[in-house]
C-alpha atoms as a PDB file:
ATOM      1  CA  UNK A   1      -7.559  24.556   1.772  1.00  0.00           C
ATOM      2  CA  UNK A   2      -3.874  25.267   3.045  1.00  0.00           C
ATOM      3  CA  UNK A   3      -0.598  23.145   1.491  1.00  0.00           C
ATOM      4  CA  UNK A   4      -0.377  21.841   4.972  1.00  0.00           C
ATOM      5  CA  UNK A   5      -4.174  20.192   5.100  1.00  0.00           C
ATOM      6  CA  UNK A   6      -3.757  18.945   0.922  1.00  0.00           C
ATOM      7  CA  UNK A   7      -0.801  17.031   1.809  1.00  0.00           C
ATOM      8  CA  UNK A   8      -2.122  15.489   5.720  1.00  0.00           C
ATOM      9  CA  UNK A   9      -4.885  14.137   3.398  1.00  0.00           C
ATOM     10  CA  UNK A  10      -2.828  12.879   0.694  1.00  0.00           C
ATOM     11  CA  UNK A  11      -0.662  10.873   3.575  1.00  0.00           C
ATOM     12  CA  UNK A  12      -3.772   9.680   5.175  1.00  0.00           C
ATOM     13  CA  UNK A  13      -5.972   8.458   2.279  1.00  0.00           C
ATOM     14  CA  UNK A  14      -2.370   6.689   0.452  1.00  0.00           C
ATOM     15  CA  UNK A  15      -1.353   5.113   4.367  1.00  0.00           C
ATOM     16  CA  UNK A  16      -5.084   4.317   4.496  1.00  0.00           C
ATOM     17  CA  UNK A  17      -5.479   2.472   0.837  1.00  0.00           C
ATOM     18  CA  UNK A  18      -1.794   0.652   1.578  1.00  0.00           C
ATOM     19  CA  UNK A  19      -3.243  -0.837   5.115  1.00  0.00           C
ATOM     20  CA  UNK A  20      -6.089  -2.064   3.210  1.00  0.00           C
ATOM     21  CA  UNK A  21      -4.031  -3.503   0.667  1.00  0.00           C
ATOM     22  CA  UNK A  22      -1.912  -5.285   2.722  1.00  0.00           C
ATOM     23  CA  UNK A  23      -4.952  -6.825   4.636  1.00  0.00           C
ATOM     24  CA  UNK A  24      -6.376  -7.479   1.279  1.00  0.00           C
ATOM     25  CA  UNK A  25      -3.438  -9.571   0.492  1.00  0.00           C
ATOM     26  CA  UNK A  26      -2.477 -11.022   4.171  1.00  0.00           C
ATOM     27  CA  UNK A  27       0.604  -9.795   3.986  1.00  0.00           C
ATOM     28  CA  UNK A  28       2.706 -10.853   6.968  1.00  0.00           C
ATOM     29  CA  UNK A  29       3.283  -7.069   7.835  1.00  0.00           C
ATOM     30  CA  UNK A  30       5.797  -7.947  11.181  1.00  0.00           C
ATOM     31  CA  UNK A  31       8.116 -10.182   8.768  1.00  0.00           C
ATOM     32  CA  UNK A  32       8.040  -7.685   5.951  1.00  0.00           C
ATOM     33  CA  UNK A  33       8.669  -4.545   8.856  1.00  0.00           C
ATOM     34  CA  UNK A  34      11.621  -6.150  10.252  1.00  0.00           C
ATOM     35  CA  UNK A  35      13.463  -7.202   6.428  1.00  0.00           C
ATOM     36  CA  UNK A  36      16.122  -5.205   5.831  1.00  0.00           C
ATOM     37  CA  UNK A  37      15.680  -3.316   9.534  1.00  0.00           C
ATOM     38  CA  UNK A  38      12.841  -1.805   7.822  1.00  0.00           C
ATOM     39  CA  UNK A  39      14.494  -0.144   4.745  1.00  0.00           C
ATOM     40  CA  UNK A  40      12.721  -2.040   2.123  1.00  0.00           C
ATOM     41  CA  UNK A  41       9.298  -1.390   4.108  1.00  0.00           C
ATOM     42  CA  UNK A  42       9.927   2.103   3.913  1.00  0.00           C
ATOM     43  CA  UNK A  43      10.039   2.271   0.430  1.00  0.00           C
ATOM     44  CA  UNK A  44       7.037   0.805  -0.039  1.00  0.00           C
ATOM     45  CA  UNK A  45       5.507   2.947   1.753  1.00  0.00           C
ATOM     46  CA  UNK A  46       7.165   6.027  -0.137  1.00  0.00           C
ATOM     47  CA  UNK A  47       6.211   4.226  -2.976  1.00  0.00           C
ATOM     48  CA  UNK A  48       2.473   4.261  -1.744  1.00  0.00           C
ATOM     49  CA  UNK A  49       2.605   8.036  -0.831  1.00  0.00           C
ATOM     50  CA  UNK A  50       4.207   8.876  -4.358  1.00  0.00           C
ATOM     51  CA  UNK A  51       1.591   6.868  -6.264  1.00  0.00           C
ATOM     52  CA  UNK A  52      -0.626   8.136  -9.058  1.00  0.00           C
ATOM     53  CA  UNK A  53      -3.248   5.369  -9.135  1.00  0.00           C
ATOM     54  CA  UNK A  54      -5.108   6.288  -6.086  1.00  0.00           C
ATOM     55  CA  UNK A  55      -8.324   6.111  -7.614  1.00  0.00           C
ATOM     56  CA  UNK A  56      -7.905   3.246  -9.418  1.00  0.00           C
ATOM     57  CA  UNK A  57      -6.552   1.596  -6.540  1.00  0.00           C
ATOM     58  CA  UNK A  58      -9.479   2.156  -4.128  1.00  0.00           C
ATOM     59  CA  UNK A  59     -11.781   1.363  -7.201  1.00  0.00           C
ATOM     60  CA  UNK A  60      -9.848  -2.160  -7.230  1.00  0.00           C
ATOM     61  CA  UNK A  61      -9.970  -2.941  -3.457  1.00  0.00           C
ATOM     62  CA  UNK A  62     -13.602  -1.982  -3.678  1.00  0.00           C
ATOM     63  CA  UNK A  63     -13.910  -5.166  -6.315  1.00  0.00           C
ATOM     64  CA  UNK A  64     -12.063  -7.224  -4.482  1.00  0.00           C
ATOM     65  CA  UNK A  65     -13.240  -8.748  -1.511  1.00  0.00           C
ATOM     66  CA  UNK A  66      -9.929 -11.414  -1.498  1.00  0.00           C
ATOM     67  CA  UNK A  67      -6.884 -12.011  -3.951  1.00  0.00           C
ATOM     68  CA  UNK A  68      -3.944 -13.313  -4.067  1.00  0.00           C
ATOM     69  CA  UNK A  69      -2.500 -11.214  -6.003  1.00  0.00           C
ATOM     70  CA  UNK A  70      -2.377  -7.562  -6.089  1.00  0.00           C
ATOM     71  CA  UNK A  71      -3.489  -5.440  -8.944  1.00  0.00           C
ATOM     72  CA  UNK A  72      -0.837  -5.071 -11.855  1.00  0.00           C
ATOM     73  CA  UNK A  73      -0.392  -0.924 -11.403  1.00  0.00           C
ATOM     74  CA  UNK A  74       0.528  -1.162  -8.096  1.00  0.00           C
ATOM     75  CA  UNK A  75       4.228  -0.699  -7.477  1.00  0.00           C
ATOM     76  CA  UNK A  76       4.416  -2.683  -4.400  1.00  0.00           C
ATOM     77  CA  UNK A  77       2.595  -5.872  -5.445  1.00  0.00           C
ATOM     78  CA  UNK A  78       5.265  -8.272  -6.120  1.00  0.00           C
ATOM     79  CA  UNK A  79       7.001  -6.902  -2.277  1.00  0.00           C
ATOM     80  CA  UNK A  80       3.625  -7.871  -1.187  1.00  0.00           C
ATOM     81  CA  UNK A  81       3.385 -10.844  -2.606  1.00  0.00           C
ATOM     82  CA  UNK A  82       6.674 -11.789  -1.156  1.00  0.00           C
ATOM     83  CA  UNK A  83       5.170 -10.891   2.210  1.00  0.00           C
ATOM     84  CA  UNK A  84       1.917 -13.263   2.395  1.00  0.00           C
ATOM     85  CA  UNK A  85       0.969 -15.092   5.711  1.00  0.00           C
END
């Protein structure tokens, strides 16, 4: 497996487990978008990309059906929590 095809899979599977998360947490994703004229948004999702708890971050969405409150590793759970509907 090419460079090319290990990092298109990293970028899905992280933009894949931060939709979820969001939705998860009903995070208002149009007010949180247009904050900061998307800056801050954009670091979360870096944020998301950069992440080392992938695992344990699918393991914990798997467990959680609803929350209000994101796990505790994830970088972007207080943003999100900012951001619910």
């Amino acid at each position: 497996m090419g460079i090319f095809t290990r990092i298109t899979e990293r970028m899905d599977r992280q933009a894949h487990l931060m939709g979820a998360m969001m939705e998860r947490l009903e995070v208002d994703t149009v007010a949180m978008g247009t904050e900061a004229a998307g800056a801050r948004f954009e670091r979360a999702a870096r944020s998301c990309l950069m992440c080392k708890d992938s695992d344990e971050c699918e393991r914990w969405l798997d467990q959680h059906a609803a929350a209000e409150n994101g796990p505790d590793f994830c970088p972007n759970a207080r943003f999100f929590a900012l951001h619910r509907k």
